[in-house]
C-alpha atoms as a PDB file:
ATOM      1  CA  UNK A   1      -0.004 -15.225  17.596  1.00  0.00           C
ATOM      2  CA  UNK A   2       1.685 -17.151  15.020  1.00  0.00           C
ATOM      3  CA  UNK A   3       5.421 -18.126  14.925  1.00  0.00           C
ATOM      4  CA  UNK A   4       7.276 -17.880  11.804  1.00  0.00           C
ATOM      5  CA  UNK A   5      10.728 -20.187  11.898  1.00  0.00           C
ATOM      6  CA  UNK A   6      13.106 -20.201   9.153  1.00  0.00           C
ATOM      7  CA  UNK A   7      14.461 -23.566   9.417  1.00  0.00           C
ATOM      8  CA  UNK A   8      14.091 -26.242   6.751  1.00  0.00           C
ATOM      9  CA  UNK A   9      11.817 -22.916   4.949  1.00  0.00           C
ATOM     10  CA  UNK A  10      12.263 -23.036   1.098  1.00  0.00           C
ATOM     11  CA  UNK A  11      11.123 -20.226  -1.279  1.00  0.00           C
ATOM     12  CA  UNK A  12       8.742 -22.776  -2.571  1.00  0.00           C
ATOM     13  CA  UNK A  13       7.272 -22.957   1.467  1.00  0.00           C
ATOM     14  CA  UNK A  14       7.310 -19.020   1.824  1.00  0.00           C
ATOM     15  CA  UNK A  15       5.411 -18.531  -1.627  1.00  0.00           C
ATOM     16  CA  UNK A  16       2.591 -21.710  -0.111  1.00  0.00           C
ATOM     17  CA  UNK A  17       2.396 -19.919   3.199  1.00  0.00           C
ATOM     18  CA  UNK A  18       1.691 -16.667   1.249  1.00  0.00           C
ATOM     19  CA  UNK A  19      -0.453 -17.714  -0.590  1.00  0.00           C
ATOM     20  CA  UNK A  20      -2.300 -19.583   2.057  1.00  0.00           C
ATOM     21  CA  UNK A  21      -2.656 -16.586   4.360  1.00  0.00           C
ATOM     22  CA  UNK A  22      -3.111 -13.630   1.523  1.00  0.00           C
ATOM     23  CA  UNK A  23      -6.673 -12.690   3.649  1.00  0.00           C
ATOM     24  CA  UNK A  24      -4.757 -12.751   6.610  1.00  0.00           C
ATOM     25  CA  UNK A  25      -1.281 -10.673   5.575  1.00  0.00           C
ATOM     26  CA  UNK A  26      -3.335  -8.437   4.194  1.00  0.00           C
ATOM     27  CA  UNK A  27      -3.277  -4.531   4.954  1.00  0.00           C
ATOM     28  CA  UNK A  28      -6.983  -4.865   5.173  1.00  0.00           C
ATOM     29  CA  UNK A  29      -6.421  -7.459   7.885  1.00  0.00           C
ATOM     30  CA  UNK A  30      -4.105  -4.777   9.554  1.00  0.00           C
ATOM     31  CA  UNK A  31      -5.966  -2.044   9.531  1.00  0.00           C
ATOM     32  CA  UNK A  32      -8.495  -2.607  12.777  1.00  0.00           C
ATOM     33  CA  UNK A  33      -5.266  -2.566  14.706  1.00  0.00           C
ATOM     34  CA  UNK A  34      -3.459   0.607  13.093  1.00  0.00           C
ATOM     35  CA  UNK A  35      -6.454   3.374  13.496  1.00  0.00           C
ATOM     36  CA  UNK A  36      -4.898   4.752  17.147  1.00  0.00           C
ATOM     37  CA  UNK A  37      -1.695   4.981  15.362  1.00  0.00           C
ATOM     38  CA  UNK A  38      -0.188   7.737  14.056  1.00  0.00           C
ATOM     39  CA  UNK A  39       1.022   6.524  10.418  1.00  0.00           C
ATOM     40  CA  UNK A  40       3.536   8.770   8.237  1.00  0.00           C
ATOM     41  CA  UNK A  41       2.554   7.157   4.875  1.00  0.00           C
ATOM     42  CA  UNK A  42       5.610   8.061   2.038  1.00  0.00           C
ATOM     43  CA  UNK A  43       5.425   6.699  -1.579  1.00  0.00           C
ATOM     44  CA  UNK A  44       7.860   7.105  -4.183  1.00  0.00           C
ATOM     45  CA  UNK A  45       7.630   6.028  -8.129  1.00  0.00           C
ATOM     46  CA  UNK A  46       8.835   2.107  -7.379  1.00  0.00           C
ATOM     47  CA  UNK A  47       5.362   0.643  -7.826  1.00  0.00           C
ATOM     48  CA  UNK A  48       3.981   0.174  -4.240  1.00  0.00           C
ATOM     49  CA  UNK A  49       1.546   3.493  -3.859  1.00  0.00           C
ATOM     50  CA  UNK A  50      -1.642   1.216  -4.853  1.00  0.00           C
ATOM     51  CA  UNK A  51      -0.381  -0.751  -1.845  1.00  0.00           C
ATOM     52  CA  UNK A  52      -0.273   2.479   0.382  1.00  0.00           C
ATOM     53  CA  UNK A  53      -2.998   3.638  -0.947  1.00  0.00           C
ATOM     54  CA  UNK A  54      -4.699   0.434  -0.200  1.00  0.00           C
ATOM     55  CA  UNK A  55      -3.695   0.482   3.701  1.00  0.00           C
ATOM     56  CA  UNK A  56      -4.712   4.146   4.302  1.00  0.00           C
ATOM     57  CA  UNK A  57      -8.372   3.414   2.493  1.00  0.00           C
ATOM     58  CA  UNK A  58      -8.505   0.368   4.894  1.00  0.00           C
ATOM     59  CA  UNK A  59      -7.377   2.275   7.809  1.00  0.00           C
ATOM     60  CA  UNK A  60      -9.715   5.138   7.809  1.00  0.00           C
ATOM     61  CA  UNK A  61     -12.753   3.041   6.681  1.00  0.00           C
ATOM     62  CA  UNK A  62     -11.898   1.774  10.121  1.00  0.00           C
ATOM     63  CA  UNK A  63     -12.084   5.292  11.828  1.00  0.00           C
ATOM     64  CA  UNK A  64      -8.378   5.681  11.790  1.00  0.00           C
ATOM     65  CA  UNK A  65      -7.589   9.350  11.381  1.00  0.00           C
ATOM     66  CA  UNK A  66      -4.082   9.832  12.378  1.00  0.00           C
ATOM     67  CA  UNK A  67      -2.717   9.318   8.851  1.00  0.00           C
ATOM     68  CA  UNK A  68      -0.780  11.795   6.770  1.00  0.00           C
ATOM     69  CA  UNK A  69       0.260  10.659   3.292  1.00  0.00           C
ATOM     70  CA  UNK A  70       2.493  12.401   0.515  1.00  0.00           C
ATOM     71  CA  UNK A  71       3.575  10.470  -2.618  1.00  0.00           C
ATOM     72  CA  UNK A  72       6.722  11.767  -4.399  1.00  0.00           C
ATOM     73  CA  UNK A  73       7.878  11.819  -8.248  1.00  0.00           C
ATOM     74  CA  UNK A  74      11.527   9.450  -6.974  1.00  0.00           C
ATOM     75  CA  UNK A  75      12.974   6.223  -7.191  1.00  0.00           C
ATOM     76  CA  UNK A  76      12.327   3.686  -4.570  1.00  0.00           C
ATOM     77  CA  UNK A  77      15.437   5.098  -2.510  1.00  0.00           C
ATOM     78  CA  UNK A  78      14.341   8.143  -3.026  1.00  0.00           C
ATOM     79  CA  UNK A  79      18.098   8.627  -4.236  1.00  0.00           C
ATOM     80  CA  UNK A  80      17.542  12.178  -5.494  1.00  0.00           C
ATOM     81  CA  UNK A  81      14.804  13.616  -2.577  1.00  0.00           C
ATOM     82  CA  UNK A  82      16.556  12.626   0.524  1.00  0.00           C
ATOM     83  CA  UNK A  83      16.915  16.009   2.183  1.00  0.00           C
ATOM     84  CA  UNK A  84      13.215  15.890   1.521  1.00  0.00           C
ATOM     85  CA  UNK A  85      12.694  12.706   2.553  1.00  0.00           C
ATOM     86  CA  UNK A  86      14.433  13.821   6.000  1.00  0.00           C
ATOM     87  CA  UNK A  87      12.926  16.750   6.218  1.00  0.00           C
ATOM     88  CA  UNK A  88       9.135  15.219   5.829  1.00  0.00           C
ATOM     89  CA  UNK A  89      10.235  12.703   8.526  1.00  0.00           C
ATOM     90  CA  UNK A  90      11.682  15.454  11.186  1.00  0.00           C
ATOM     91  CA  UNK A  91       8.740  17.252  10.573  1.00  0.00           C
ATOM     92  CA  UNK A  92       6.232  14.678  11.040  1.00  0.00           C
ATOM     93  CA  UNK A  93       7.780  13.471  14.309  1.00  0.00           C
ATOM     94  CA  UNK A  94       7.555  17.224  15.431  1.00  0.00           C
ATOM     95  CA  UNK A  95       3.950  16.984  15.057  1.00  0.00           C
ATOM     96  CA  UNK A  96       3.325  13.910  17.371  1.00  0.00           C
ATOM     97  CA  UNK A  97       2.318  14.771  20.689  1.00  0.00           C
END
């Protein structure tokens, strides 16, 4: 396991290790260890579905099967669904056994 300390860390040190360890930060990289978990997968208009999209693909290519997924038409904070955003959630824990 690696150990990440913030001491003496510069952006300029953060974008490096990034960019050293892309393969490795990857969600393909998480994948293998996220198919026995149940994933609640929620996008919103703010530019990070490919990335979702991305993960899920990588997770059931895996065998992973316990994902559920539902993009909304919102803002990143989802500032005018929130009743749906809570209601999704509630839901979706309800379902877990």
């Amino acid at each position: 396991m690696r150990v990440f300390k913030l001491s003496g860390v510069t952006a300029e040190s953060m974008a490096n290790d990034l960019a050293a360890h892309a393969v490795d930060f990857s969600f393909a990289a998480a994948a293998p260890k996220l198919t026995e978990t149940p994933l609640l997968v929620l996008t919103s208009d703010d530019g990070g579905a490919g990335h979702a999209d991305e993960l899920v693909r990588a997770i059931r290519a895996k065998g992973g099967q316990r994902v559920t997924e539902k993009h909304v038409a919102t803002d990143h904070g989802w500032s005018d669904r929130r009743i749906e955003l809570e209601t999704d959630v509630i839901t979706w824990l309800g379902q877990l056994h």
